[in-house]
C-alpha atoms as a PDB file:
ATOM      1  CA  UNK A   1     -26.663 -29.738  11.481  1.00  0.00           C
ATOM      2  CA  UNK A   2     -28.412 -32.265  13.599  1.00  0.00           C
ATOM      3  CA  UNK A   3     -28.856 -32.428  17.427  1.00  0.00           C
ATOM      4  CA  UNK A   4     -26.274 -34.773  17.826  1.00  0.00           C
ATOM      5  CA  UNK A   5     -23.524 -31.486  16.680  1.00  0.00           C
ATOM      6  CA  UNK A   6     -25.555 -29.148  19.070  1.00  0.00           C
ATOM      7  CA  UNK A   7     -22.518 -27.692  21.398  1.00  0.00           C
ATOM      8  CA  UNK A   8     -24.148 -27.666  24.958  1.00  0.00           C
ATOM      9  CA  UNK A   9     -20.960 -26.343  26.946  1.00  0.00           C
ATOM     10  CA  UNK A  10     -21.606 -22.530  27.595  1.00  0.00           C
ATOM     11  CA  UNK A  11     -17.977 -21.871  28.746  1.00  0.00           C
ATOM     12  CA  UNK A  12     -14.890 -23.127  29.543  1.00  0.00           C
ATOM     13  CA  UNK A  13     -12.359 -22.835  32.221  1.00  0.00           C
ATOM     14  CA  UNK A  14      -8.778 -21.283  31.350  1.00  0.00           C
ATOM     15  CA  UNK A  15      -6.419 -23.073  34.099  1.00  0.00           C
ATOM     16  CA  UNK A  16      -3.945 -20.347  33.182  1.00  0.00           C
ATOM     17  CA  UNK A  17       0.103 -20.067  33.450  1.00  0.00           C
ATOM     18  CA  UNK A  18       0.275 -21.712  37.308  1.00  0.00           C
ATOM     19  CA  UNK A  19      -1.836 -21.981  40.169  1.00  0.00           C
ATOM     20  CA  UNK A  20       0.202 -20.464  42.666  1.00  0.00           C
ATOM     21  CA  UNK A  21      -0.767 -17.732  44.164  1.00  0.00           C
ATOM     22  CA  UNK A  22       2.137 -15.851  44.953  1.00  0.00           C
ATOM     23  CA  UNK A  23       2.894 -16.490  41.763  1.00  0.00           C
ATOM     24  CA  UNK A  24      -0.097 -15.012  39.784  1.00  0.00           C
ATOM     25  CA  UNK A  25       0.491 -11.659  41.940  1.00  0.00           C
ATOM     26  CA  UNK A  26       3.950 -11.905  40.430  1.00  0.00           C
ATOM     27  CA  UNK A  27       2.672 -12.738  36.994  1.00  0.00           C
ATOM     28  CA  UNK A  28      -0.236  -9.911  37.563  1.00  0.00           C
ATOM     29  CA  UNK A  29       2.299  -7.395  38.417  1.00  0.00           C
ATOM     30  CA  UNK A  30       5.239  -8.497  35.555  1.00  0.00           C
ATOM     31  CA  UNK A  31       2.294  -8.635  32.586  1.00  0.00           C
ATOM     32  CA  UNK A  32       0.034  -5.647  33.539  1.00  0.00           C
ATOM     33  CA  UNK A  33       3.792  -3.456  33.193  1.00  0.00           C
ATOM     34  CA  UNK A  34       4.382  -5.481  30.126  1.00  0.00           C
ATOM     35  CA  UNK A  35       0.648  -4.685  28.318  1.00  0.00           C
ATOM     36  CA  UNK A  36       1.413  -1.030  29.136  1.00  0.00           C
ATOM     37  CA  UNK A  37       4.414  -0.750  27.343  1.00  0.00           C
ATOM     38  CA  UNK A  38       3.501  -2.685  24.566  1.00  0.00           C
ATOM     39  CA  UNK A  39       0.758  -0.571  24.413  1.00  0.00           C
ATOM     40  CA  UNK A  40       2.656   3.191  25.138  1.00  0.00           C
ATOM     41  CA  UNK A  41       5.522   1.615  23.050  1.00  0.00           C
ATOM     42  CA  UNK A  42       3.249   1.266  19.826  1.00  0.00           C
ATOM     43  CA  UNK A  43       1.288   4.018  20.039  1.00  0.00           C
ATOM     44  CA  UNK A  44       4.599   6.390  20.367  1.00  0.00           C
ATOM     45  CA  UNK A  45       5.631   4.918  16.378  1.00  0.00           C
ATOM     46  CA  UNK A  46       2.434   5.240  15.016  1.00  0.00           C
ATOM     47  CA  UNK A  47       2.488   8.895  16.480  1.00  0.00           C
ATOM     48  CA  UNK A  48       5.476   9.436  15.436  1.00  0.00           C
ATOM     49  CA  UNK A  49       5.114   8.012  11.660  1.00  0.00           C
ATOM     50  CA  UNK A  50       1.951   9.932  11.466  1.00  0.00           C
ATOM     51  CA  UNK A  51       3.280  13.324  12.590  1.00  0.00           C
ATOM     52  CA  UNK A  52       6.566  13.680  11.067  1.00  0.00           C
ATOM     53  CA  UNK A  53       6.798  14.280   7.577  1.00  0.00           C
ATOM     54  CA  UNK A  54      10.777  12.794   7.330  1.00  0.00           C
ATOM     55  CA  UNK A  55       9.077   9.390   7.830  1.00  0.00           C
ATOM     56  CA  UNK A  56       5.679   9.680   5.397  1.00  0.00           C
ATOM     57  CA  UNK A  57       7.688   6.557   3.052  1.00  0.00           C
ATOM     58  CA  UNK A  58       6.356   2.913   2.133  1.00  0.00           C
ATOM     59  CA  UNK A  59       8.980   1.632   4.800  1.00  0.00           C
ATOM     60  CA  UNK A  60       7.352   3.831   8.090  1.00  0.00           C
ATOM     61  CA  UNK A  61       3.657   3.101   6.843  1.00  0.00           C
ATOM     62  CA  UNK A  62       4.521  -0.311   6.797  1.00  0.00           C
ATOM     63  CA  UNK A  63       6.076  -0.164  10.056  1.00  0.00           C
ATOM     64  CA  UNK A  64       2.844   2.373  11.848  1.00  0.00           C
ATOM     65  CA  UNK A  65       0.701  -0.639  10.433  1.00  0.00           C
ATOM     66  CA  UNK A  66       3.276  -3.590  12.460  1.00  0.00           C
ATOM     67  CA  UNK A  67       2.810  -1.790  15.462  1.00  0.00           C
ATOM     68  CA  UNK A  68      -0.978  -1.616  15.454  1.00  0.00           C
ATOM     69  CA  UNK A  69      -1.389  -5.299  13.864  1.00  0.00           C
ATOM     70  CA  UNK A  70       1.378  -6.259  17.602  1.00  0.00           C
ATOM     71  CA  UNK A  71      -0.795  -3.714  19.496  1.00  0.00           C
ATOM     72  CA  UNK A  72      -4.282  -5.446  18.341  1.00  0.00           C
ATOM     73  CA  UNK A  73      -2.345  -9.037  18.427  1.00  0.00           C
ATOM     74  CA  UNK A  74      -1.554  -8.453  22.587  1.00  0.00           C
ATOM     75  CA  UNK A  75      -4.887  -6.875  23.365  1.00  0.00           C
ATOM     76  CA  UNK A  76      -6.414 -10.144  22.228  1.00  0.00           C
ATOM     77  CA  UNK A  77      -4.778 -12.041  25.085  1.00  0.00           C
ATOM     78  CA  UNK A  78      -2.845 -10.128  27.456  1.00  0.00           C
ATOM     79  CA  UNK A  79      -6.021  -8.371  29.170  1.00  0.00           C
ATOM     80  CA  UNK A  80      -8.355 -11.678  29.633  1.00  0.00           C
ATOM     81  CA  UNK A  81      -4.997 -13.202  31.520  1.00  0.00           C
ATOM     82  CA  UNK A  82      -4.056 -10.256  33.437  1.00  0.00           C
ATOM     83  CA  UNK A  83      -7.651 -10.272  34.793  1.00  0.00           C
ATOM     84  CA  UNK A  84      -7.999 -14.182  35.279  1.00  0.00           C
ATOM     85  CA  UNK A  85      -4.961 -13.492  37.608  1.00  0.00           C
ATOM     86  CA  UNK A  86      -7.443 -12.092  40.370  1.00  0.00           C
ATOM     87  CA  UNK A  87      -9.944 -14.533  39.723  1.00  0.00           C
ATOM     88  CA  UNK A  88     -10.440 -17.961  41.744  1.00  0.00           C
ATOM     89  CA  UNK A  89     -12.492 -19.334  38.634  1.00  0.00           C
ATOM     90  CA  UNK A  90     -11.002 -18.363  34.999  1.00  0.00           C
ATOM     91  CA  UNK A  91     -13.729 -19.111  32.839  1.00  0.00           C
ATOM     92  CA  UNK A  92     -14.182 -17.515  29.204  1.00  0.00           C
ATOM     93  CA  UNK A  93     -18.004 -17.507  27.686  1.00  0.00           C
ATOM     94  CA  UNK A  94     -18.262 -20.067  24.710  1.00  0.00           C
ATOM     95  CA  UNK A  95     -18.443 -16.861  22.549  1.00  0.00           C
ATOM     96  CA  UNK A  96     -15.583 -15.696  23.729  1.00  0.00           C
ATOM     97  CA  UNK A  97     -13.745 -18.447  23.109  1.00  0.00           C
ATOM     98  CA  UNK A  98     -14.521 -18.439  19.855  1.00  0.00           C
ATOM     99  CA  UNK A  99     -14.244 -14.900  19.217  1.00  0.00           C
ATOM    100  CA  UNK A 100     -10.178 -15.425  21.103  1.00  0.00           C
ATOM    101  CA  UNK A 101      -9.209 -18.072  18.112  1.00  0.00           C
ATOM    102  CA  UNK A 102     -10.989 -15.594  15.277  1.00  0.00           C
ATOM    103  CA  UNK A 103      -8.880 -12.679  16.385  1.00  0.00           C
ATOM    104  CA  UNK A 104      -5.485 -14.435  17.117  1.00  0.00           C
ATOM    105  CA  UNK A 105      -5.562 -16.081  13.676  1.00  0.00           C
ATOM    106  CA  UNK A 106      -7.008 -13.054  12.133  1.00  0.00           C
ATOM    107  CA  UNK A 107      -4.449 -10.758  13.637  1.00  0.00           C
ATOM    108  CA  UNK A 108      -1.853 -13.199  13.452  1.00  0.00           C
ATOM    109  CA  UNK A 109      -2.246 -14.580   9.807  1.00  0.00           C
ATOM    110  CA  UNK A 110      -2.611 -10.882   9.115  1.00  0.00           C
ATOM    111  CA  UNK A 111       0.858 -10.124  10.756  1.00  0.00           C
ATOM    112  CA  UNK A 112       2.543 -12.942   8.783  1.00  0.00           C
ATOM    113  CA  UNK A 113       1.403 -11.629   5.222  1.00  0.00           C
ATOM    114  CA  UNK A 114       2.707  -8.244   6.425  1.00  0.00           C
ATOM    115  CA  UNK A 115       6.207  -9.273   7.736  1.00  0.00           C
ATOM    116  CA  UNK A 116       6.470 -10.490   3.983  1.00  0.00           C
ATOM    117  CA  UNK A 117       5.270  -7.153   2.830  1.00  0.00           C
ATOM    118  CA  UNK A 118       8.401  -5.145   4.805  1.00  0.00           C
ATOM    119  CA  UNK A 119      10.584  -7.852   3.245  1.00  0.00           C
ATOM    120  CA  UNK A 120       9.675  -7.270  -0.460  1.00  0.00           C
ATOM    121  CA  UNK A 121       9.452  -3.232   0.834  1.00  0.00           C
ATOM    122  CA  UNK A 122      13.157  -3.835   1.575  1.00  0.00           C
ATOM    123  CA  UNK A 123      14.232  -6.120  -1.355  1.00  0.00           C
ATOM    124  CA  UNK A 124      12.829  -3.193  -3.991  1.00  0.00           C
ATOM    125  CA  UNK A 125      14.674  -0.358  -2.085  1.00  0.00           C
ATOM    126  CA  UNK A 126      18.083  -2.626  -2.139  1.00  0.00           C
ATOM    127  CA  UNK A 127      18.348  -4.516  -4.747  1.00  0.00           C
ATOM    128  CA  UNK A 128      15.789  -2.052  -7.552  1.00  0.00           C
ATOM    129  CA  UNK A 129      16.465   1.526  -5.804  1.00  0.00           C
ATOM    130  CA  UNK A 130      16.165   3.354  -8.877  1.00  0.00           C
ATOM    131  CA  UNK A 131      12.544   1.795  -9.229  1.00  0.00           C
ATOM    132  CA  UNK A 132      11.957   2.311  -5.526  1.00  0.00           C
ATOM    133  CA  UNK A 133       9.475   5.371  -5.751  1.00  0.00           C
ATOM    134  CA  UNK A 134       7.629   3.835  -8.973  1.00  0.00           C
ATOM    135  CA  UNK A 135       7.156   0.612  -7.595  1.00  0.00           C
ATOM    136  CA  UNK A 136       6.449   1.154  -3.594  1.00  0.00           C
ATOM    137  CA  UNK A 137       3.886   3.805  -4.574  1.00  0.00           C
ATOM    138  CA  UNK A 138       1.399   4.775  -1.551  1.00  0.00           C
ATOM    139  CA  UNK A 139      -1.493   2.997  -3.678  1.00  0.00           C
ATOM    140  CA  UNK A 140       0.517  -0.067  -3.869  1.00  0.00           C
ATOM    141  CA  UNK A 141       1.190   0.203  -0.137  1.00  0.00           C
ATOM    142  CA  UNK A 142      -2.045   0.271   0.806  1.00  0.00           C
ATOM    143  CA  UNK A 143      -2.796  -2.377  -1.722  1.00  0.00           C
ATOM    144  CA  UNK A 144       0.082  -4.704   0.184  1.00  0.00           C
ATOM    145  CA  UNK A 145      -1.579  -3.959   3.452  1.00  0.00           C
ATOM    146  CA  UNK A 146      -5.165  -4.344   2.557  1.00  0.00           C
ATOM    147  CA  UNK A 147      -4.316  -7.969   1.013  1.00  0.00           C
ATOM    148  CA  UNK A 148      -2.627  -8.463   4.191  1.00  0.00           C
ATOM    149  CA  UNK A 149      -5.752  -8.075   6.191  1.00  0.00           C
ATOM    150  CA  UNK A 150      -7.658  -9.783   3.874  1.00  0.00           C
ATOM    151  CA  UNK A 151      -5.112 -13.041   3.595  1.00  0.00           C
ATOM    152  CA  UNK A 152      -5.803 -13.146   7.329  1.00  0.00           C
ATOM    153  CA  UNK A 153      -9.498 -12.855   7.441  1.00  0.00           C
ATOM    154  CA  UNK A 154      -9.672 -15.777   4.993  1.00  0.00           C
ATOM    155  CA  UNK A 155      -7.317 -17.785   7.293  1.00  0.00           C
ATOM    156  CA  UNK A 156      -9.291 -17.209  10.337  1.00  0.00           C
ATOM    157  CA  UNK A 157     -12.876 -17.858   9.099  1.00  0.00           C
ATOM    158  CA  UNK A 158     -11.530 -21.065   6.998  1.00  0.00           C
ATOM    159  CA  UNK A 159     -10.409 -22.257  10.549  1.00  0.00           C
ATOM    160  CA  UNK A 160     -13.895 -20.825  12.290  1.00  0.00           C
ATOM    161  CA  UNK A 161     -15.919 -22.668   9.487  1.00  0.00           C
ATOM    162  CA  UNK A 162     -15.041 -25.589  11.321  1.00  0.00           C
ATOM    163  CA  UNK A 163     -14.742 -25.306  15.115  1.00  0.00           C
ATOM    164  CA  UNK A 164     -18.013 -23.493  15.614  1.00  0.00           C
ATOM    165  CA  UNK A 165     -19.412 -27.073  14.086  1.00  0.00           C
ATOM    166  CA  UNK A 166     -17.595 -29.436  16.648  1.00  0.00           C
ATOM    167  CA  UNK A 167     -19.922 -30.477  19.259  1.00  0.00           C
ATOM    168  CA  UNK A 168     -18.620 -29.968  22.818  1.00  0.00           C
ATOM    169  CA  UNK A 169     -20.404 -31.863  25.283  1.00  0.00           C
ATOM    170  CA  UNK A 170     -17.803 -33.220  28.456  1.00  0.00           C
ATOM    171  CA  UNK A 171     -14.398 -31.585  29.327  1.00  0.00           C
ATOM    172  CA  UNK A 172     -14.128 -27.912  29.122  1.00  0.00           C
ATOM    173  CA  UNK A 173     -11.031 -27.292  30.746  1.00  0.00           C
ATOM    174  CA  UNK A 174      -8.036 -25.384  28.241  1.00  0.00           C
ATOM    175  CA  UNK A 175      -4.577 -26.192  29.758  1.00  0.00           C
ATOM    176  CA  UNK A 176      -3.606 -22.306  28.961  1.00  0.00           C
ATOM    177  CA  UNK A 177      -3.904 -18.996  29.601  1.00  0.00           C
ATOM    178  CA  UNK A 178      -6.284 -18.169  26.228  1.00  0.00           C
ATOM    179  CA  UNK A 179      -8.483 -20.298  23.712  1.00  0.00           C
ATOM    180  CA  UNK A 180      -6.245 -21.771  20.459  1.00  0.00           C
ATOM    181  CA  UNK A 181      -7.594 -23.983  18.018  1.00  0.00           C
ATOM    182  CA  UNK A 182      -5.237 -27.259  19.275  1.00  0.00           C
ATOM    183  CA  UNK A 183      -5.971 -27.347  22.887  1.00  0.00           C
ATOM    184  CA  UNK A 184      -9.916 -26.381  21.824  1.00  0.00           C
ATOM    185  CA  UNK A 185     -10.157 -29.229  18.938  1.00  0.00           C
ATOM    186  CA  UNK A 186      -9.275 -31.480  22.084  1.00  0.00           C
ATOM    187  CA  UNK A 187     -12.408 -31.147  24.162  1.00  0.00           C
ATOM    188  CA  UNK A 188     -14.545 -31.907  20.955  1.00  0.00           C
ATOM    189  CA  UNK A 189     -16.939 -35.085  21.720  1.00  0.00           C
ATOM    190  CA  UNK A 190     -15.587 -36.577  18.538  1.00  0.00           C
ATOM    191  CA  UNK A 191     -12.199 -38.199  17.773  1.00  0.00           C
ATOM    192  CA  UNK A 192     -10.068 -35.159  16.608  1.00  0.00           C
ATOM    193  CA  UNK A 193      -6.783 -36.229  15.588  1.00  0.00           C
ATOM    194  CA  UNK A 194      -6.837 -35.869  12.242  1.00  0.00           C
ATOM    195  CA  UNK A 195      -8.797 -32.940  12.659  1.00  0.00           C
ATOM    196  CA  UNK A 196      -6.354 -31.787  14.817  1.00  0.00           C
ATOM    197  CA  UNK A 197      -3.757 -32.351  12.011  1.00  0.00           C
ATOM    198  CA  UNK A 198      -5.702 -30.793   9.389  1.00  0.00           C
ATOM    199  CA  UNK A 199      -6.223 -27.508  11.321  1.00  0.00           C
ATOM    200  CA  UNK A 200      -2.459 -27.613  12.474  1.00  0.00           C
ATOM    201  CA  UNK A 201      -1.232 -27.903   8.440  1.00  0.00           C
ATOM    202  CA  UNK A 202      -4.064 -24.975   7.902  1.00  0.00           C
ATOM    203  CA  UNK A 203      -1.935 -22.592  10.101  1.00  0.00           C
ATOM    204  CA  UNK A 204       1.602 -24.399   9.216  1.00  0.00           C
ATOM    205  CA  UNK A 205       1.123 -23.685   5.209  1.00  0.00           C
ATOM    206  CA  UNK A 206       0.356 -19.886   5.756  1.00  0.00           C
ATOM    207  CA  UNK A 207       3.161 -19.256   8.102  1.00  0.00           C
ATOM    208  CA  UNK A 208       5.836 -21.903   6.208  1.00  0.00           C
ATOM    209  CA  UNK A 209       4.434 -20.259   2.765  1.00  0.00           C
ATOM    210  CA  UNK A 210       5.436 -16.968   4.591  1.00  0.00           C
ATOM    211  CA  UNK A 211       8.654 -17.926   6.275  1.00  0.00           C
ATOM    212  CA  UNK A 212      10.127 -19.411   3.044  1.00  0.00           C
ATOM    213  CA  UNK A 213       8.975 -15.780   1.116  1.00  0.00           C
ATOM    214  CA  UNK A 214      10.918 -14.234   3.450  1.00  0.00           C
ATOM    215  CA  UNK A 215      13.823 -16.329   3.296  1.00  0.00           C
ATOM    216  CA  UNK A 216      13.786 -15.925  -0.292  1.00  0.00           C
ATOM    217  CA  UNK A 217      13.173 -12.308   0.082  1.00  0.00           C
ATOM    218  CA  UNK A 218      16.788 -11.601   2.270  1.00  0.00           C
ATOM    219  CA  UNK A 219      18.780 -14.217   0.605  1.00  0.00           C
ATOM    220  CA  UNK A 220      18.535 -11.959  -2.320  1.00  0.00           C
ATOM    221  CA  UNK A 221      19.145  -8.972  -0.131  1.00  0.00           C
ATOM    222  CA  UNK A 222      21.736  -9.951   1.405  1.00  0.00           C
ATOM    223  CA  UNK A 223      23.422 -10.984  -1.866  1.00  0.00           C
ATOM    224  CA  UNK A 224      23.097  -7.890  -3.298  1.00  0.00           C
ATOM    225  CA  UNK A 225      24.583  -6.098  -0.458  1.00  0.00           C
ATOM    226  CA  UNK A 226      27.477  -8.184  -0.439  1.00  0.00           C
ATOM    227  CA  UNK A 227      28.003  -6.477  -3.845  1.00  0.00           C
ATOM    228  CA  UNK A 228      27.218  -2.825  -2.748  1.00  0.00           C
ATOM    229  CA  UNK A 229      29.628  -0.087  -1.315  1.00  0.00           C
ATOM    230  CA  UNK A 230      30.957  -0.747   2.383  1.00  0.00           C
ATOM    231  CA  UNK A 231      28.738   2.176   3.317  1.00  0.00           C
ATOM    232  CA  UNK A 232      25.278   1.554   1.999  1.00  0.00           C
ATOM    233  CA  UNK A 233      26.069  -1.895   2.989  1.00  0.00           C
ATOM    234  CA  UNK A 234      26.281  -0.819   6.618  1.00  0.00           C
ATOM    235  CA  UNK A 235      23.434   1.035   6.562  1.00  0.00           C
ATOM    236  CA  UNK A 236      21.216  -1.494   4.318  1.00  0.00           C
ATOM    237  CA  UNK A 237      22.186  -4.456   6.679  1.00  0.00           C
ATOM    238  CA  UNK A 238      21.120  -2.447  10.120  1.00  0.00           C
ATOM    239  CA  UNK A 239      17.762  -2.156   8.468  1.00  0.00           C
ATOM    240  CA  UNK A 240      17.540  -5.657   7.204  1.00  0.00           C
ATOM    241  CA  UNK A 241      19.082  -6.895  10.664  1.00  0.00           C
ATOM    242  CA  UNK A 242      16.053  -5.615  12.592  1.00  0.00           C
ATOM    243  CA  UNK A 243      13.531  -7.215  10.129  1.00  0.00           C
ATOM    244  CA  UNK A 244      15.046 -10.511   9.987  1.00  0.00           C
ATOM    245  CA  UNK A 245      15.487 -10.075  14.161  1.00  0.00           C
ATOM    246  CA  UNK A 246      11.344  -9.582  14.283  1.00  0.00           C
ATOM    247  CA  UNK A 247      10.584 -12.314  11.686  1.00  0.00           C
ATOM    248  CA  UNK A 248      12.543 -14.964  13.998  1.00  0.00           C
ATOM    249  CA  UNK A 249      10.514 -13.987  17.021  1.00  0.00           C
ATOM    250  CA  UNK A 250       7.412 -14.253  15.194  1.00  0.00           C
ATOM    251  CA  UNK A 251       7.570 -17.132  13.457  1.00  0.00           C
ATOM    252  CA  UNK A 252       9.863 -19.313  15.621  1.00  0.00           C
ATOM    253  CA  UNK A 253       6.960 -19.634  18.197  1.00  0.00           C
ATOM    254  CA  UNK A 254       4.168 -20.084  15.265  1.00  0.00           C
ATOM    255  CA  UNK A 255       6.405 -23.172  13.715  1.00  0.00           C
ATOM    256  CA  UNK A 256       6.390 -24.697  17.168  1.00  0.00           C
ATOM    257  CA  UNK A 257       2.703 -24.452  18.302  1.00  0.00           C
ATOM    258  CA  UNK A 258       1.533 -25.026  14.422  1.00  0.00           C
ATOM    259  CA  UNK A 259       4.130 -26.747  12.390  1.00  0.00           C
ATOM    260  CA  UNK A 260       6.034 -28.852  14.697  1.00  0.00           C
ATOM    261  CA  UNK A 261       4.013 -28.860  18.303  1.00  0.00           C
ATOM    262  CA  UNK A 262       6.140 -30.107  21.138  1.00  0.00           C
ATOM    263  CA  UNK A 263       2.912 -30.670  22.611  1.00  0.00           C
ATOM    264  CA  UNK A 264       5.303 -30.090  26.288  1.00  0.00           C
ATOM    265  CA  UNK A 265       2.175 -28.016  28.607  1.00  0.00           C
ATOM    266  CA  UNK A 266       5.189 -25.662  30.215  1.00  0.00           C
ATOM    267  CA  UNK A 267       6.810 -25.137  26.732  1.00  0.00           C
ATOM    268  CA  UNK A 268       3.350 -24.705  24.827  1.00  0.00           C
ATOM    269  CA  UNK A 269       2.404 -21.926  27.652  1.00  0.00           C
ATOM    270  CA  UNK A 270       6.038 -20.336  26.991  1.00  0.00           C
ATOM    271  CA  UNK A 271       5.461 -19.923  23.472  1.00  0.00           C
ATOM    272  CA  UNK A 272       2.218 -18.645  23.595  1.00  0.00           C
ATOM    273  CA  UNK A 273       3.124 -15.978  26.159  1.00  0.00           C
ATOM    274  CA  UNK A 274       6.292 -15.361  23.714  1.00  0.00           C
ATOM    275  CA  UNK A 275       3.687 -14.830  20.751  1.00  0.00           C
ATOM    276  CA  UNK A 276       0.919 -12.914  22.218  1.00  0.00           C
ATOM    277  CA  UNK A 277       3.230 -10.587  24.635  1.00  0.00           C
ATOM    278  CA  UNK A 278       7.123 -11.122  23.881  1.00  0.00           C
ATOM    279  CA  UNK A 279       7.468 -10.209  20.169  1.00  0.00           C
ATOM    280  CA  UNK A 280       4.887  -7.318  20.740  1.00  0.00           C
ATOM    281  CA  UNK A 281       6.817  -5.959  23.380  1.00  0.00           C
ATOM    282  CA  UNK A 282      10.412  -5.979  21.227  1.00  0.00           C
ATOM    283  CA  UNK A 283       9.281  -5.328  17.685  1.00  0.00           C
ATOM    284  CA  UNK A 284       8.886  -1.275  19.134  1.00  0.00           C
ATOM    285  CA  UNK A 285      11.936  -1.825  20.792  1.00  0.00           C
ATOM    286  CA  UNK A 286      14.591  -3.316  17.877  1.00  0.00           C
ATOM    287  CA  UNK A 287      12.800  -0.830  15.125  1.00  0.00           C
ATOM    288  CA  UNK A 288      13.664   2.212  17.682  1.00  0.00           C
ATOM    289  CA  UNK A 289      16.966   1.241  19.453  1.00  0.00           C
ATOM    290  CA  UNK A 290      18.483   0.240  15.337  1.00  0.00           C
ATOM    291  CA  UNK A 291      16.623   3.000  13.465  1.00  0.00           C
ATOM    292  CA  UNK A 292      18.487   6.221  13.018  1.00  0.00           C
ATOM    293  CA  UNK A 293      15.528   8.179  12.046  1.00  0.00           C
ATOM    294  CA  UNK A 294      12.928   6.755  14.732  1.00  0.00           C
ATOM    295  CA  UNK A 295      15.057   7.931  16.978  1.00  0.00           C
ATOM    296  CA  UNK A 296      15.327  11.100  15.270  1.00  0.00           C
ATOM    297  CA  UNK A 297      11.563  11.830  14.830  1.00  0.00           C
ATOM    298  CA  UNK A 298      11.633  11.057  18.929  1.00  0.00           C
ATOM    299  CA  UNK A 299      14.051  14.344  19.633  1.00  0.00           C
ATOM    300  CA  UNK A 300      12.246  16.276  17.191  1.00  0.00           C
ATOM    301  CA  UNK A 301       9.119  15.277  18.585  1.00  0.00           C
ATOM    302  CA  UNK A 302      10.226  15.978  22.345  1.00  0.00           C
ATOM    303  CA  UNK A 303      11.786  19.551  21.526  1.00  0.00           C
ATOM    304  CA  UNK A 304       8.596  20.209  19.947  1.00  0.00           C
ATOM    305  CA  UNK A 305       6.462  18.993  22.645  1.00  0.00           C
ATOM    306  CA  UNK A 306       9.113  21.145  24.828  1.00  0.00           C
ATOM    307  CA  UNK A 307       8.763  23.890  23.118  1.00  0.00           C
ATOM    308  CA  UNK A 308       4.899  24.250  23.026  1.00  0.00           C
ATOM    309  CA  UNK A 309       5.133  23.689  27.083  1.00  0.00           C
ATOM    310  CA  UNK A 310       7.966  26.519  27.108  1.00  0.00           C
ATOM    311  CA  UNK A 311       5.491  29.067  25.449  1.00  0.00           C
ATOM    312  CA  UNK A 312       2.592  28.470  27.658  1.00  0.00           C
END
């Protein structure tokens, strides 16, 4: 790389969701609640999915790895901007910048791959039940999850390959509350349209490849149920209604900032808060208020807990 590519801005400044004051102590106040039960929220399924042996099957482990991938996903953000609301200057180290668009895509391509994962989970036990055991084997789980991780990994450093080249030598200032790759690509010294494009269809083809998966993935669920007994059709289409509630909230915001950008400041800044903290905050929330068993495993776990107080 020659000296001309040499980045020589060492941070950049984060202008954040508004620059009111009273404002940001709202904002301070209505996140900080929000990262805490995200993260309480989470950690209460994984606990739970862990501990109770009623929900050791491929659909729970799927679900205890959701809820870590939406803990991980927030705690890339949400912390950095509940901070920056005490702050007079926001600024985020060039490093960190960088380090903010590797996680978020890494997390978040990861997330995708996963959602796709709990669909074909779902399309096995409804429409091949008698195969359900043989095919959604604990090996194969893993397997799922693993190439999940790994899907996103590849996503994220094929996107890192190129912005750590880009040579940033002017503006530095991000019209947000975090570092992603389209308002970043922007303050390169170069002309970045098409780049901008190119890294834009980079995202968009993972999370369109995904979306349409999915959409294949319930059609044929939701087929089959059609065909099934009134009562495993009720309780087939509570499950499937949760998953297809979580894969709108998660990928309607990704189509917008990757696949179709609005490129509106106030809706861009919506969406990202949606991504990073909204959909976190519900997916513990739908799987728990819909989910006979969750809720189960949550009475069992409290008489237990109870209990073990009682005999102290």
């Amino acid at each position: 790389m020659d000296k001309g590519n040499v980045s020589i801005v060492s941070e950049f400044v984060l202008l954040g969701l508004c620059h009111s004051q009273n404002m940001q102590v709202l904002f301070l106040i209505i996140f900080f609640i929000l990262y805490l039960i995200i993260i309480s929220g989470n950690i209460v399924i994984m606990i739970l999915i862990i501990t109770d042996p009623h929900l050791h099957c491929p659909m729970y482990f799927l679900l205890a790895n959701l809820s870590f991938v939406d803990m991980w996903l927030s705690s890339v953000t949400t912390p950095k901007m509940i901070t920056d609301f005490l702050r007079e200057n926001k600024t985020i180290s060039f490093g960190g910048c960088m380090c903010q668009i590797l996680y978020v895509h890494f997390v978040g391509g990861g997330e995708m791959v996963l959602l796709v994962v709990m669909a074909y989970d779902r399309f096995v036990a409804i429409c091949k039940p008698l195969h359900y055991s043989t095919i959604m084997s604990l090996q194969k789980c893993t397997g799922l999850v693993v190439t999940s991780w790994t899907i996103g990994f590849v996503h994220a450093m094929s996107q890192m390959a190129v912005i750590v080249q880009l040579p940033f030598c002017g503006p530095r200032e991000i019209d947000s509350f975090f570092c992603d790759i389209p308002l970043v690509i922007k303050l390169a010294c170069i002309d970045s349209y098409n780049l901008g494009i190119l890294m834009n269809t980079d995202s968009g083809v993972l999370a369109m490849t995904c979306f349409i998966l999915l959409l294949i993935s319930y059609t044929y669920i939701l087929l089959t149920i059609r065909q099934s007994s009134k009562a495993g059709a009720s309780k087939a289409l509570s499950t499937c209604t949760a998953h297809i509630t979580v894969v709108v909230l998660f990928f309607g915001p990704c189509i917008f900032i990757y696949v179709w950008p609005l490129s509106i400041t106030w809706v861009d800044k919506f969406l990202a808060v949606f991504y990073s903290v909204i959909t976190p905050l519900l997916n513990p929330a739908i799987y728990t208020l819909r989910n006979k068993k969750i809720k189960d495993a949550m009475k069992r776990f409290r008489h237990y807990y109870m209990d073990s107080k009682g005999n102290i």
